[in-house]
C-alpha atoms as a PDB file:
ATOM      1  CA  UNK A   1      97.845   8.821  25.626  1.00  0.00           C
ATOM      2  CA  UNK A   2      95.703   9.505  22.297  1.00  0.00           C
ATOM      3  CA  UNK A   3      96.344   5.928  21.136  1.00  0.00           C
ATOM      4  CA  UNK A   4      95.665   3.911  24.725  1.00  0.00           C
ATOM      5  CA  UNK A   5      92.335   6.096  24.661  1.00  0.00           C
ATOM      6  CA  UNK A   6      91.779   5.080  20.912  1.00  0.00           C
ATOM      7  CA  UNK A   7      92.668   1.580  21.921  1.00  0.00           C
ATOM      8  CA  UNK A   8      89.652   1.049  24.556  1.00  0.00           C
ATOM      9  CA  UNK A   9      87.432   2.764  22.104  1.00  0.00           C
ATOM     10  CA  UNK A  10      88.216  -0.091  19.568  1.00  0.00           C
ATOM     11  CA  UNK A  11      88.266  -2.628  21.991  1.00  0.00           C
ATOM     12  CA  UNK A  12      84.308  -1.058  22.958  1.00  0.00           C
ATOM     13  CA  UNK A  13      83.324  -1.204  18.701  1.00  0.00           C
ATOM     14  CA  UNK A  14      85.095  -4.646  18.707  1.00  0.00           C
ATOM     15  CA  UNK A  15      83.310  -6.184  21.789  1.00  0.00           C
ATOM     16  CA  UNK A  16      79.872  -4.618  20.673  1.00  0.00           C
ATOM     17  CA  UNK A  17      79.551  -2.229  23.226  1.00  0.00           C
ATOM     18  CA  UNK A  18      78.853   0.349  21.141  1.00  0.00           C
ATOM     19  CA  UNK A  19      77.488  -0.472  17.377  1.00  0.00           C
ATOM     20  CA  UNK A  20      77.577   0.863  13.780  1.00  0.00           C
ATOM     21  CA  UNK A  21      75.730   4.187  13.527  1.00  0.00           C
ATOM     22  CA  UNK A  22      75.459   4.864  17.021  1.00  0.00           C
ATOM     23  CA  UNK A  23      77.035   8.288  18.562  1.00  0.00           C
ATOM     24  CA  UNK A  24      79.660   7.674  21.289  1.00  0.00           C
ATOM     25  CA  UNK A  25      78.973   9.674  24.689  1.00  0.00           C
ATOM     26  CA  UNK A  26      79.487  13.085  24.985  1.00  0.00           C
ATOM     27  CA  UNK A  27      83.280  14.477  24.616  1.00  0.00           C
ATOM     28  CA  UNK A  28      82.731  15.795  28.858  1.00  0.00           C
ATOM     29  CA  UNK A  29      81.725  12.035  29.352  1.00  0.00           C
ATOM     30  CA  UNK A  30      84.533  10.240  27.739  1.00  0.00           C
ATOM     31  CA  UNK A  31      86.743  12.718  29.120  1.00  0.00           C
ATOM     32  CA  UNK A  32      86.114  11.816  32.749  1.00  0.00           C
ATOM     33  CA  UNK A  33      85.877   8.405  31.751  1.00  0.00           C
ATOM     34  CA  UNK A  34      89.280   8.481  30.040  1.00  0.00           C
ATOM     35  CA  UNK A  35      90.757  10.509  32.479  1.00  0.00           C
ATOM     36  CA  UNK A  36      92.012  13.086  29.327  1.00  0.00           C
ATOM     37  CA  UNK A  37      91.902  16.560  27.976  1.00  0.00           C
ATOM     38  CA  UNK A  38      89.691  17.638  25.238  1.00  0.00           C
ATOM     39  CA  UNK A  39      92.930  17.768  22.760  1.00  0.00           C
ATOM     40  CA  UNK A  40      93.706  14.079  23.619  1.00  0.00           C
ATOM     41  CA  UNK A  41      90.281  12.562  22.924  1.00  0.00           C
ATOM     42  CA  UNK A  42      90.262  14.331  19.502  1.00  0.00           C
ATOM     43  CA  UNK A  43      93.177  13.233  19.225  1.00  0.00           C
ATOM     44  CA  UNK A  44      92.029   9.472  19.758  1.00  0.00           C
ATOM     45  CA  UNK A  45      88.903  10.382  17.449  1.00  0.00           C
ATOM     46  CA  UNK A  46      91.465  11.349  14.877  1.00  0.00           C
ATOM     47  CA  UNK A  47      93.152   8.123  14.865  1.00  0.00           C
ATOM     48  CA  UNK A  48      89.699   6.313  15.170  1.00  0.00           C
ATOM     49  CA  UNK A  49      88.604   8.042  11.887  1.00  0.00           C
ATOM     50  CA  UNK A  50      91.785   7.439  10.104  1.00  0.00           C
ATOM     51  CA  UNK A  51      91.005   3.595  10.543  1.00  0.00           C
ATOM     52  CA  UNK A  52      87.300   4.579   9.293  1.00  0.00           C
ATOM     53  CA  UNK A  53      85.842   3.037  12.628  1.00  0.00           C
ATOM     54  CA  UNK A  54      83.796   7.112  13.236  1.00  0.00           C
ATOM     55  CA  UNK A  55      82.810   9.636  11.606  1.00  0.00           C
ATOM     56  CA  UNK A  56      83.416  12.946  13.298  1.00  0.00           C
ATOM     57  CA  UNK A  57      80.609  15.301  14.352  1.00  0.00           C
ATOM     58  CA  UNK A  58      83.003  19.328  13.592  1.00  0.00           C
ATOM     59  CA  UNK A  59      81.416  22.191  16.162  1.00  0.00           C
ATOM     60  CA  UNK A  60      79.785  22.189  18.751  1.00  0.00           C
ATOM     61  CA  UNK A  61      78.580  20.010  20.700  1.00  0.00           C
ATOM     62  CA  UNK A  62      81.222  17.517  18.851  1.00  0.00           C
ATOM     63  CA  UNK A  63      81.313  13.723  18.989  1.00  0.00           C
ATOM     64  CA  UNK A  64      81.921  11.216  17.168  1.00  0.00           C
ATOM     65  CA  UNK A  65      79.509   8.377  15.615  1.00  0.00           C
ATOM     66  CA  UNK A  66      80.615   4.742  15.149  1.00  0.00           C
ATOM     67  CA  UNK A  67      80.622   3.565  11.225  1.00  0.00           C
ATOM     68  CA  UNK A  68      81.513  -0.008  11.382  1.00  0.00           C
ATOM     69  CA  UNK A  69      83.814  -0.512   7.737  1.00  0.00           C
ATOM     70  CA  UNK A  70      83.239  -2.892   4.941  1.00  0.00           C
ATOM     71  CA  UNK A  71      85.143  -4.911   2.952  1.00  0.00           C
ATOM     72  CA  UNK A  72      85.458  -1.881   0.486  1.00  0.00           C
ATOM     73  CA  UNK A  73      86.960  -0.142   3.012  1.00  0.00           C
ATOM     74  CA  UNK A  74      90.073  -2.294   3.201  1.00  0.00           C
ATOM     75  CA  UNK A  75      90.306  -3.276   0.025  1.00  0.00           C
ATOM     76  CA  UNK A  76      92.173   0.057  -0.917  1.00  0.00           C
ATOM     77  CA  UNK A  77      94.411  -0.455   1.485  1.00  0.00           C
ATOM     78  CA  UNK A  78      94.491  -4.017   0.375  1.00  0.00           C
ATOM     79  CA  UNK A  79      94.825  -3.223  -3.249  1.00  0.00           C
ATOM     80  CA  UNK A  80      97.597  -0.756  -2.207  1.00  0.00           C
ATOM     81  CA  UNK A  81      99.661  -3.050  -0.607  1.00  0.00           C
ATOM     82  CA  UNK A  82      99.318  -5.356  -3.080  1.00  0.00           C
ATOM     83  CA  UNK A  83     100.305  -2.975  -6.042  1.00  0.00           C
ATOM     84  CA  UNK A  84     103.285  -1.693  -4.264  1.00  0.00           C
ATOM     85  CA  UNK A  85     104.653  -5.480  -3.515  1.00  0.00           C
ATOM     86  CA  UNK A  86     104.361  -6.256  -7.628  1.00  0.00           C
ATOM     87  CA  UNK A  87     101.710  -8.489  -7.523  1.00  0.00           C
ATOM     88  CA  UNK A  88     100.843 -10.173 -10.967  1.00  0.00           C
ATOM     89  CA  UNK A  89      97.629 -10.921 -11.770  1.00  0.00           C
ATOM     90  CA  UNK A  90      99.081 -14.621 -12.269  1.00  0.00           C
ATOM     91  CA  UNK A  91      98.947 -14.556  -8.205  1.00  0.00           C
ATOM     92  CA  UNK A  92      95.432 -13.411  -8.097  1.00  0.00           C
ATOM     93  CA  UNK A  93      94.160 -15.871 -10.097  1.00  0.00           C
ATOM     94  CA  UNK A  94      96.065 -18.802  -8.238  1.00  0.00           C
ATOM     95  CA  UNK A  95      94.670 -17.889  -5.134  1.00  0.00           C
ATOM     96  CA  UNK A  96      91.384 -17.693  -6.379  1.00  0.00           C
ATOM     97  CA  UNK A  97      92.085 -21.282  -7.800  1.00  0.00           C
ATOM     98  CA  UNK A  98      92.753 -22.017  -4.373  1.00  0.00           C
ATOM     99  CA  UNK A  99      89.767 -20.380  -2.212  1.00  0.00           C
ATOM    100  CA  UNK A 100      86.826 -21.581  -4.805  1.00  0.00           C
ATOM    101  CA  UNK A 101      87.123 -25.342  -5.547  1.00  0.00           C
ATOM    102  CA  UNK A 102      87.324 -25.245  -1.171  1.00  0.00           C
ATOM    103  CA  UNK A 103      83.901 -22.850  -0.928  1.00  0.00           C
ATOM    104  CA  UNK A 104      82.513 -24.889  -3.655  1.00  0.00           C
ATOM    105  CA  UNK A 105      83.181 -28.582  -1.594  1.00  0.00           C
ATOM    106  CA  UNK A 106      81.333 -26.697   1.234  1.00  0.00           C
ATOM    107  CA  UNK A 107      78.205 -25.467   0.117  1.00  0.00           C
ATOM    108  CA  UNK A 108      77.667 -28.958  -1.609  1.00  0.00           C
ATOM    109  CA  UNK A 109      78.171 -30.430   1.646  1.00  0.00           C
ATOM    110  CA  UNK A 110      77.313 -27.619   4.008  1.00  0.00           C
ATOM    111  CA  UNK A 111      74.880 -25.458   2.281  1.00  0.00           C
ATOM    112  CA  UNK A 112      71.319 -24.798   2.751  1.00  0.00           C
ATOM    113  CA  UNK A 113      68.689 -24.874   0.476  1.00  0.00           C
ATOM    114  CA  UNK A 114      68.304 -21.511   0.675  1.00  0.00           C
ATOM    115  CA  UNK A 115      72.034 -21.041  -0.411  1.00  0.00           C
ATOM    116  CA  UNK A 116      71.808 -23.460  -3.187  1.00  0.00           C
ATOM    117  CA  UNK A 117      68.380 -22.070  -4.599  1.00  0.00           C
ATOM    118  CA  UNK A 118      70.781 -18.187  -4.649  1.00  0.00           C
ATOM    119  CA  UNK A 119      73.351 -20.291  -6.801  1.00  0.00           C
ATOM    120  CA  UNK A 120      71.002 -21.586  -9.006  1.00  0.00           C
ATOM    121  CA  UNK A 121      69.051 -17.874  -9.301  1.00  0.00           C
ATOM    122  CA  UNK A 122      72.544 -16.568 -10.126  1.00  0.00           C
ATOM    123  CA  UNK A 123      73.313 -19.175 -12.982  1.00  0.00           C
ATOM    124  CA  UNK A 124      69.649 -17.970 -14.362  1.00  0.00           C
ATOM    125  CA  UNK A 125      70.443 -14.432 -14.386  1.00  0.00           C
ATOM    126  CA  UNK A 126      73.798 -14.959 -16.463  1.00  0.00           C
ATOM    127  CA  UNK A 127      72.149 -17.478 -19.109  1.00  0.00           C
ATOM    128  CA  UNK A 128      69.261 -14.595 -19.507  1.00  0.00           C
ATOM    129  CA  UNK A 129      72.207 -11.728 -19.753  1.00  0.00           C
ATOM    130  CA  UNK A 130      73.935 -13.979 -22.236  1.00  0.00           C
ATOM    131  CA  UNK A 131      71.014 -14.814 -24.665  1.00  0.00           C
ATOM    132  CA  UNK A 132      69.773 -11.220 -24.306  1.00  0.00           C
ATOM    133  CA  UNK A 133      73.338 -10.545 -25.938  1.00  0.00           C
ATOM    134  CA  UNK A 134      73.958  -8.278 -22.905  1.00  0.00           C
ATOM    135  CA  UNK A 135      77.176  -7.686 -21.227  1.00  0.00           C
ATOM    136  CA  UNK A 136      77.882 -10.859 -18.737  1.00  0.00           C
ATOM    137  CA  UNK A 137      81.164  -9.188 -17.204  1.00  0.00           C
ATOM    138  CA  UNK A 138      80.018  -7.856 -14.063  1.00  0.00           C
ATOM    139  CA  UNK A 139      77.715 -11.370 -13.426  1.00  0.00           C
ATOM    140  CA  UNK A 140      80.439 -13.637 -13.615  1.00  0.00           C
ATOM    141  CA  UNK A 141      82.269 -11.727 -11.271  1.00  0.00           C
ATOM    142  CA  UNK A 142      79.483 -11.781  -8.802  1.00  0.00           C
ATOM    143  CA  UNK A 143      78.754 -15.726  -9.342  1.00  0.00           C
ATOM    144  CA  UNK A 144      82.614 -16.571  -8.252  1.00  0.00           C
ATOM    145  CA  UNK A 145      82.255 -14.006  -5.535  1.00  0.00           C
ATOM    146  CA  UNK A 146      78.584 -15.776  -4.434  1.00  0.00           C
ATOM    147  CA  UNK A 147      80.471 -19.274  -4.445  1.00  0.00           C
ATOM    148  CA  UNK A 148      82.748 -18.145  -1.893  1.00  0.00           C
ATOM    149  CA  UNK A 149      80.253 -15.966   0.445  1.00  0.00           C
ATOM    150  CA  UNK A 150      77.698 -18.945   0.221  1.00  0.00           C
ATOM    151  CA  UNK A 151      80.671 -21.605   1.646  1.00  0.00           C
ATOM    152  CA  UNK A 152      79.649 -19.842   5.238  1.00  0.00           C
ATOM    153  CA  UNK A 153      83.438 -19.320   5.642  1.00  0.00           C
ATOM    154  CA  UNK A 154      83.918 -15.516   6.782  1.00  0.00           C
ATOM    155  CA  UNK A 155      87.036 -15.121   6.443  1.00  0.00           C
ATOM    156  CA  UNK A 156      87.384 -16.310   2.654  1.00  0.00           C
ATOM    157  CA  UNK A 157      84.265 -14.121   1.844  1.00  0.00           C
ATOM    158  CA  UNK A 158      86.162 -10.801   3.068  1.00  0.00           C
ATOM    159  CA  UNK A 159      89.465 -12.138   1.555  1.00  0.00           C
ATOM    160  CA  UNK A 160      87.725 -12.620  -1.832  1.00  0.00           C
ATOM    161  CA  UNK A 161      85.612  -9.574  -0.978  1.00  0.00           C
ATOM    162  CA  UNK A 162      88.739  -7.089  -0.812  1.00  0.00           C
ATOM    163  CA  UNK A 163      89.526  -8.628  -4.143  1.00  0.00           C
ATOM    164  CA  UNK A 164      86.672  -8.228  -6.145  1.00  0.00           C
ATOM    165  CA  UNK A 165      88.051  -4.602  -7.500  1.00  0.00           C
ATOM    166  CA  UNK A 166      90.427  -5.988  -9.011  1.00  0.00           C
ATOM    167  CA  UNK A 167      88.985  -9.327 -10.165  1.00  0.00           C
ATOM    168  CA  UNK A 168      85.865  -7.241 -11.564  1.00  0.00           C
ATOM    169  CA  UNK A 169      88.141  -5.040 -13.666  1.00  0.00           C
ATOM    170  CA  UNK A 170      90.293  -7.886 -14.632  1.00  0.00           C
ATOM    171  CA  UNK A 171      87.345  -9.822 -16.079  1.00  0.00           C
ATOM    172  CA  UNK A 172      85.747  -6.647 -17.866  1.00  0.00           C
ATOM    173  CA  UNK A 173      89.419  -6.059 -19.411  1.00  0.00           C
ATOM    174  CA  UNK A 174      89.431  -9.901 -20.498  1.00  0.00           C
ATOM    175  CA  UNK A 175      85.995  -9.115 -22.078  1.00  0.00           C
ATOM    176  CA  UNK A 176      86.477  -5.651 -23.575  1.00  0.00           C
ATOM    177  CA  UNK A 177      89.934  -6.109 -24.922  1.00  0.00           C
ATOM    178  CA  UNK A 178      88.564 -10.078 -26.407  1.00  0.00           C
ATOM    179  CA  UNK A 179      90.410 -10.552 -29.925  1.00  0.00           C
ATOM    180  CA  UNK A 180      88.579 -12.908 -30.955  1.00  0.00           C
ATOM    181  CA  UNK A 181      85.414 -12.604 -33.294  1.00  0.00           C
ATOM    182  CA  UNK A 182      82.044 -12.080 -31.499  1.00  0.00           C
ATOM    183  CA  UNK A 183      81.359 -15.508 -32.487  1.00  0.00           C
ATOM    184  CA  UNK A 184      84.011 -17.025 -30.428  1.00  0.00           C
ATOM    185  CA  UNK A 185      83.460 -14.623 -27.567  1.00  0.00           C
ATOM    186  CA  UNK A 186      79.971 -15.765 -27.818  1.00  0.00           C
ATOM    187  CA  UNK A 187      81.161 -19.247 -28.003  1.00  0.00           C
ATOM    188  CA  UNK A 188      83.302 -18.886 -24.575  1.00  0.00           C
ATOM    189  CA  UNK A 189      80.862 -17.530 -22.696  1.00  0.00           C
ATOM    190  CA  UNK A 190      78.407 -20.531 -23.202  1.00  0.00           C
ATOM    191  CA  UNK A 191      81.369 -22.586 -22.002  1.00  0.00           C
ATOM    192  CA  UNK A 192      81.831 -21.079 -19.012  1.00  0.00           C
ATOM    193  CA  UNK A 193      77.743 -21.244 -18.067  1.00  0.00           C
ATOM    194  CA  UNK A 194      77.656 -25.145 -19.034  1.00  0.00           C
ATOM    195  CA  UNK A 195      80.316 -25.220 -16.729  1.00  0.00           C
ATOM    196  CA  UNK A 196      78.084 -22.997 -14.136  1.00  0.00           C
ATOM    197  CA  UNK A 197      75.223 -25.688 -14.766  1.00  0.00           C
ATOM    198  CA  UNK A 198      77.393 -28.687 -13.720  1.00  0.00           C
ATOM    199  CA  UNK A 199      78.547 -27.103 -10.562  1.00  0.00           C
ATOM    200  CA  UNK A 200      75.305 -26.233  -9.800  1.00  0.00           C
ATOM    201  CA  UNK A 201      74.151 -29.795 -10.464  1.00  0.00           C
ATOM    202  CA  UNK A 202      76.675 -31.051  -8.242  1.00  0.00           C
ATOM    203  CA  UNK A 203      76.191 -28.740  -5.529  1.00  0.00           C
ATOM    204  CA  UNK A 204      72.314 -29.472  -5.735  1.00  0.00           C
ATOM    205  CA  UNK A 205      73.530 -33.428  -5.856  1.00  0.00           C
ATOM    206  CA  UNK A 206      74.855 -32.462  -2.688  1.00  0.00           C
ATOM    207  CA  UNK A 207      78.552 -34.085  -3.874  1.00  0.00           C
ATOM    208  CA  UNK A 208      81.609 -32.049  -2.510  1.00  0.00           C
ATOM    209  CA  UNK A 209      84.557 -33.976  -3.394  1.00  0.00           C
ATOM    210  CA  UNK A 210      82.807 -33.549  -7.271  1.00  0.00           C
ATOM    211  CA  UNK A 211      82.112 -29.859  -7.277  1.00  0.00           C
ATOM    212  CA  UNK A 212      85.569 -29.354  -5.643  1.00  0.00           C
ATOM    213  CA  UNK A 213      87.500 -31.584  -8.451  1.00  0.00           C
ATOM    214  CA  UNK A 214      85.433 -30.317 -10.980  1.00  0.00           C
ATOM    215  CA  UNK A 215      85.826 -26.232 -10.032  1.00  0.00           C
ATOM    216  CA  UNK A 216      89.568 -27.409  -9.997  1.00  0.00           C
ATOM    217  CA  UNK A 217      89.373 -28.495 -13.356  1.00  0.00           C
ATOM    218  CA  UNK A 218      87.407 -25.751 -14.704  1.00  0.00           C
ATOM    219  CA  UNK A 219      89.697 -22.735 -13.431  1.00  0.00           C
ATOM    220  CA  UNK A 220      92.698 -24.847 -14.611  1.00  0.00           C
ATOM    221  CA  UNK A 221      91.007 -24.738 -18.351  1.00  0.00           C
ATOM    222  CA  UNK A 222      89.687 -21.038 -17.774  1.00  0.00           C
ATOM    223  CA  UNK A 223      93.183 -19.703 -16.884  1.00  0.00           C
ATOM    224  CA  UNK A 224      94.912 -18.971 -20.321  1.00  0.00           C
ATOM    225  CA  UNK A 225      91.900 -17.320 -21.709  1.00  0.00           C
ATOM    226  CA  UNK A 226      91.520 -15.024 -18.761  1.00  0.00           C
ATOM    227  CA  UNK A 227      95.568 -14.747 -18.168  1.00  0.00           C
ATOM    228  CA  UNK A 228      96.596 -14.019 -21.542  1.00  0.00           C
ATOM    229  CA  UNK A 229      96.142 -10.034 -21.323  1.00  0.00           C
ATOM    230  CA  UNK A 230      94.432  -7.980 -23.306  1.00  0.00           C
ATOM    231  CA  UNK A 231      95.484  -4.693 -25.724  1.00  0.00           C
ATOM    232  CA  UNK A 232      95.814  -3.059 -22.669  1.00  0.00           C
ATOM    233  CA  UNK A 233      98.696  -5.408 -21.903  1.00  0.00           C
ATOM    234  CA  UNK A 234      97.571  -5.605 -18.312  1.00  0.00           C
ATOM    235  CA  UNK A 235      99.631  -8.301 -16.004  1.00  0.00           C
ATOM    236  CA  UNK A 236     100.157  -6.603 -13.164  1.00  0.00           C
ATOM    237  CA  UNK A 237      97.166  -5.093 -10.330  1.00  0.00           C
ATOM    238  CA  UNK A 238      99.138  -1.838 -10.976  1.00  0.00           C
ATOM    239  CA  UNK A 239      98.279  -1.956 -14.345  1.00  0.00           C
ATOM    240  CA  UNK A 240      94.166  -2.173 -13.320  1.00  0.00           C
ATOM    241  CA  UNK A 241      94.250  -0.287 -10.503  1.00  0.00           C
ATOM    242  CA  UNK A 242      96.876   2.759 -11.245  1.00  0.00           C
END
């Protein structure tokens, strides 16, 4: 009975009814609405916590408050499930060579000015990082992760989003564990932001098909310098994550 109580309880945080941060009605309440014991609907709350959808209120007068979860919240279940079926970071990176070029083709020919203007303010804030001779790491991640969240596709934003763990420490392994000389490190990273400018340039030109073919061609180039591993010998998301 715990999980058909739980059930209409998600069904209520799914549908709206009842919205993040807001306390659910009293345990007496739910129980005549339910039609349960105490023990059952904290039973239900139980289950409802376990999927992080409330926070439970110990004591008296109990309760439980609704904390709608984000993306960090399945990503370790993600990440988990991942690790456990051997996934290389090879397979990472192809996907992401599939979901990017696509998000880049739409804000071209989808996005608003608004969204192009946050590209361009991102490309800005690596180039200063860079010539500052600060660490660019973290800012790269967060320009690929903008591309896709900017393409107004949801679902490729959370996909990407449950990701971005394990893309952010693969990228600051790639950087830490570089064997080149600074001066080639260097070197690569102006590379990579000439290769920012032309996507923005094409996304401000408003051409999809270019930005997507180009993005293509770009990850194709970037992939043995950010698949070859590092001292750390890292190939697997077990090997970042565990």
């Amino acid at each position: 009975m715990a999980d058909i109580v739980a059930g209409r309880i998600r069904r209520m945080i799914a549908r709206g009814e009842v919205t993040d941060g807001q306390w659910l009605p009293t345990e007496p309440q739910l129980m005549a609405e339910f039609g349960v014991s105490r023990p059952t609907l904290r039973e239900a709350f139980r289950l409802l916590e376990a999927d992080s959808l409330v926070s439970i209120r110990r004591g008296p007068p109990g309760g439980a408050r609704v904390t709608i979860p984000g993306p960090e919240a399945a990503a370790a279940q993600f990440g988990m499930l991942l690790t456990l079926s051997g996934t290389t970071l090879a397979d990472i990176y192809e996907a992401r060579m599939t979901i990017e070029p696509a998000a880049a083709r739409a804000i071209a020919e989808r996005g608003t000015a608004a969204d192009r203007k946050q590209l361009a303010e991102l490309l800005e804030e690596v180039r200063a990082a860079a010539d500052a001779g600060r660490s660019v790491d973290r800012m790269i991640v967060r320009f690929h992760q903008s591309l896709v969240e900017l393409s107004g596709n949801r679902t490729l934003a959370t996909v990407t989003g449950m990701l971005n763990e394990i893309i952010t420490r693969h990228i600051e392994q790639v950087f830490a564990d570089a064997r080149e000389p600074a001066e080639e490190v260097a070197a690569n990273t102006k590379r990579a932001l000439r290769a920012y400018e032309r996507l923005v340039d094409l996304v401000d030109a408003r051409d999809g098909e270019g930005a997507e073919k180009f993005w293509t061609r770009h990850m194709k180039a970037a992939r043995p310098y950010v698949l070859k591993g590092g001292t750390q010998g890292a190939t697997q998301v077990v090997d970042l994550l565990y």
